[in-house]
C-alpha atoms as a PDB file:
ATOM      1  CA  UNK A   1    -229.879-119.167  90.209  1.00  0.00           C
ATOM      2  CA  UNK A   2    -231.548-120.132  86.975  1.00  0.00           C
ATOM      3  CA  UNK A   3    -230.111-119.423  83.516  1.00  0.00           C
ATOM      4  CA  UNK A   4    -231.798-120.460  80.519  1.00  0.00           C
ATOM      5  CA  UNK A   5    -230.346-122.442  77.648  1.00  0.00           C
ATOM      6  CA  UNK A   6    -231.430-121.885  74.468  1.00  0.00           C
ATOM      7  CA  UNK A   7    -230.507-124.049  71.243  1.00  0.00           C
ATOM      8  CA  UNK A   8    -230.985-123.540  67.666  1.00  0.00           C
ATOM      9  CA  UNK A   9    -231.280-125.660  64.170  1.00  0.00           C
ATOM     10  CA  UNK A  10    -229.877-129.019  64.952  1.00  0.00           C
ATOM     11  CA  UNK A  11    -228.694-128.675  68.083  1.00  0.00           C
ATOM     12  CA  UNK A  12    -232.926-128.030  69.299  1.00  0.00           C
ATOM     13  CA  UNK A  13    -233.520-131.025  67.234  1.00  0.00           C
ATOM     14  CA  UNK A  14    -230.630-133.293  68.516  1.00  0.00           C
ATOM     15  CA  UNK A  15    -232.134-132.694  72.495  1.00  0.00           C
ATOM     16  CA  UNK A  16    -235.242-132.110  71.704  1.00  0.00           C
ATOM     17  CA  UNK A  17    -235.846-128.742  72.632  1.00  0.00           C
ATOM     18  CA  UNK A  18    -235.418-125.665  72.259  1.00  0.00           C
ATOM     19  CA  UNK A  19    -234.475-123.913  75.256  1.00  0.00           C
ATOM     20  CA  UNK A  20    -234.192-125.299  79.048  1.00  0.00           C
ATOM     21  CA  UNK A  21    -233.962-123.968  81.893  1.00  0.00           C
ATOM     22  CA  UNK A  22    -231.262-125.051  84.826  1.00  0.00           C
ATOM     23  CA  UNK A  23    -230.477-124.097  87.890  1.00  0.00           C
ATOM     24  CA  UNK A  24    -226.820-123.324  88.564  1.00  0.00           C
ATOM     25  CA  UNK A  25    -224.491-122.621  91.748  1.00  0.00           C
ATOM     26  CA  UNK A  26    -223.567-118.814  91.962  1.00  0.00           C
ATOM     27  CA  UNK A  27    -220.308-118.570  90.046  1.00  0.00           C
ATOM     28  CA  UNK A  28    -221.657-121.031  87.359  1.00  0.00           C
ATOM     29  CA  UNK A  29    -219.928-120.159  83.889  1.00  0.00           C
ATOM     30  CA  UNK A  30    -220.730-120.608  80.399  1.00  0.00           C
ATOM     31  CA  UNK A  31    -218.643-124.129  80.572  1.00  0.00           C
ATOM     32  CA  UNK A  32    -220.664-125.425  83.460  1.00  0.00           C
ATOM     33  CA  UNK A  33    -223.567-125.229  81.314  1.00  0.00           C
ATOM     34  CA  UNK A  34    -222.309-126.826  78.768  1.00  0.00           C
ATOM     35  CA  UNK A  35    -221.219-129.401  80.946  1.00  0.00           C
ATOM     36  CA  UNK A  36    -224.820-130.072  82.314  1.00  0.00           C
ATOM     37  CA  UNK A  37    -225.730-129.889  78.345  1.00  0.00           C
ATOM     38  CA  UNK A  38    -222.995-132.902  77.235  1.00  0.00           C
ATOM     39  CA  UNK A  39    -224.677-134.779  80.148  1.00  0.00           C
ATOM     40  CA  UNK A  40    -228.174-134.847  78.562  1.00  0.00           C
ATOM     41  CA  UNK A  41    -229.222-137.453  75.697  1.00  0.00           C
ATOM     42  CA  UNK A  42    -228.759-136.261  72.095  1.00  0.00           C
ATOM     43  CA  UNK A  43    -225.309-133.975  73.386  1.00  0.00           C
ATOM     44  CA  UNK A  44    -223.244-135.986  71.298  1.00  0.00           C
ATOM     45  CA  UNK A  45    -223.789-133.912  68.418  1.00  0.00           C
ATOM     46  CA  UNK A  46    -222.365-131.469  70.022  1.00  0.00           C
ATOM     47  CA  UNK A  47    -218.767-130.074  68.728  1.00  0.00           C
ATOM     48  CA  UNK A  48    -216.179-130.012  71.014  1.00  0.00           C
ATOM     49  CA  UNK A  49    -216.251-126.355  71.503  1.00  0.00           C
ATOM     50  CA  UNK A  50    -219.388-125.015  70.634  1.00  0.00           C
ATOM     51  CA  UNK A  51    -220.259-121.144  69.716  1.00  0.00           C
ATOM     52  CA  UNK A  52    -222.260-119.653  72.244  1.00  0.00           C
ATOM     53  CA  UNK A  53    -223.451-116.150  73.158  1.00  0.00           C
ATOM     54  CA  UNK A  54    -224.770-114.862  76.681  1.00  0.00           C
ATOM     55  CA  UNK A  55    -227.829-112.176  76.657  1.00  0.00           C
ATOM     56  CA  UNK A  56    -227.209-112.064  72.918  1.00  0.00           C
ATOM     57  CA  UNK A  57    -223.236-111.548  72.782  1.00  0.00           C
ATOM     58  CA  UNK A  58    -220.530-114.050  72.028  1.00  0.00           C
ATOM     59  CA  UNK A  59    -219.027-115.241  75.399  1.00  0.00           C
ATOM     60  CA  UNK A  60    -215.951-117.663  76.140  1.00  0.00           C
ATOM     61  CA  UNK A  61    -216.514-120.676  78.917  1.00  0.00           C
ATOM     62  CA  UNK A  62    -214.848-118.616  81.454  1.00  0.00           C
ATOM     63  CA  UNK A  63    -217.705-115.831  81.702  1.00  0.00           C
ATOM     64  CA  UNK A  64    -219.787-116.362  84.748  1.00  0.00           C
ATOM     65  CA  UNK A  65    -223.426-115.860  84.906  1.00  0.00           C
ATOM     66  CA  UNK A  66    -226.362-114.278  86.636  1.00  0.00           C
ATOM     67  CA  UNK A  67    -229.608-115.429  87.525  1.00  0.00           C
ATOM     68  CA  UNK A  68    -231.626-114.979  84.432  1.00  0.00           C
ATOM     69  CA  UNK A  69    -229.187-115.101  82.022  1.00  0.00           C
ATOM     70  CA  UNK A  70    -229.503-116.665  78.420  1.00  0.00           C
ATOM     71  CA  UNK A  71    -226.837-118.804  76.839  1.00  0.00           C
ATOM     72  CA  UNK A  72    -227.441-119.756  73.790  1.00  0.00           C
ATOM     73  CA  UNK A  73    -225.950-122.601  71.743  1.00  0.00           C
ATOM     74  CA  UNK A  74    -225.444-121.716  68.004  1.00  0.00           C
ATOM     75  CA  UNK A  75    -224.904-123.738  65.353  1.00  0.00           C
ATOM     76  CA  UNK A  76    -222.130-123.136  62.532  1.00  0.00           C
ATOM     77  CA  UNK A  77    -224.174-121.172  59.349  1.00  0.00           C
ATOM     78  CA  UNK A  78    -223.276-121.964  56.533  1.00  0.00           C
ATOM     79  CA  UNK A  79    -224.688-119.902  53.291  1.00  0.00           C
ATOM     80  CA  UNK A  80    -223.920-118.050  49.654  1.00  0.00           C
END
């Protein structure tokens, strides 16, 4: 199934993109994206447990996907 990772502010920057596209084993969760994320160059920059959102809600690593999800990476905001 494919899912598609999308990544915002410095984290697009840091891999140089901003959004890829995988292709996962059914049962994939939100932590074996991230997982195939850490592997890429630039992941580094990455905090150890990152905020991320599937189809536009907050999820934890345990939530499994479906083909065509969207998992998005977000970056702490900071503002006044």
């Amino acid at each position: 199934m494919t899912v598609t990772v999308l990544l915002f502010a410095s984290y697009a920057d840091s891999l140089g993109a901003r959004s890829m596209h995988f292709d996962m084993p059914q049962g994939a969760t939100v932590a074996d994206v991230l997982g195939r994320i850490r592997a890429l160059p630039g992941a580094d920059h990455l905090p150890s447990e990152p905020l991320m959102a599937v189809n536009e809600r907050y999820a934890r690593g345990t939530r499994v996907l479906e083909a065509g999800d969207e998992v998005a990476i977000i970056p702490p905001v900071a503002g006044g």
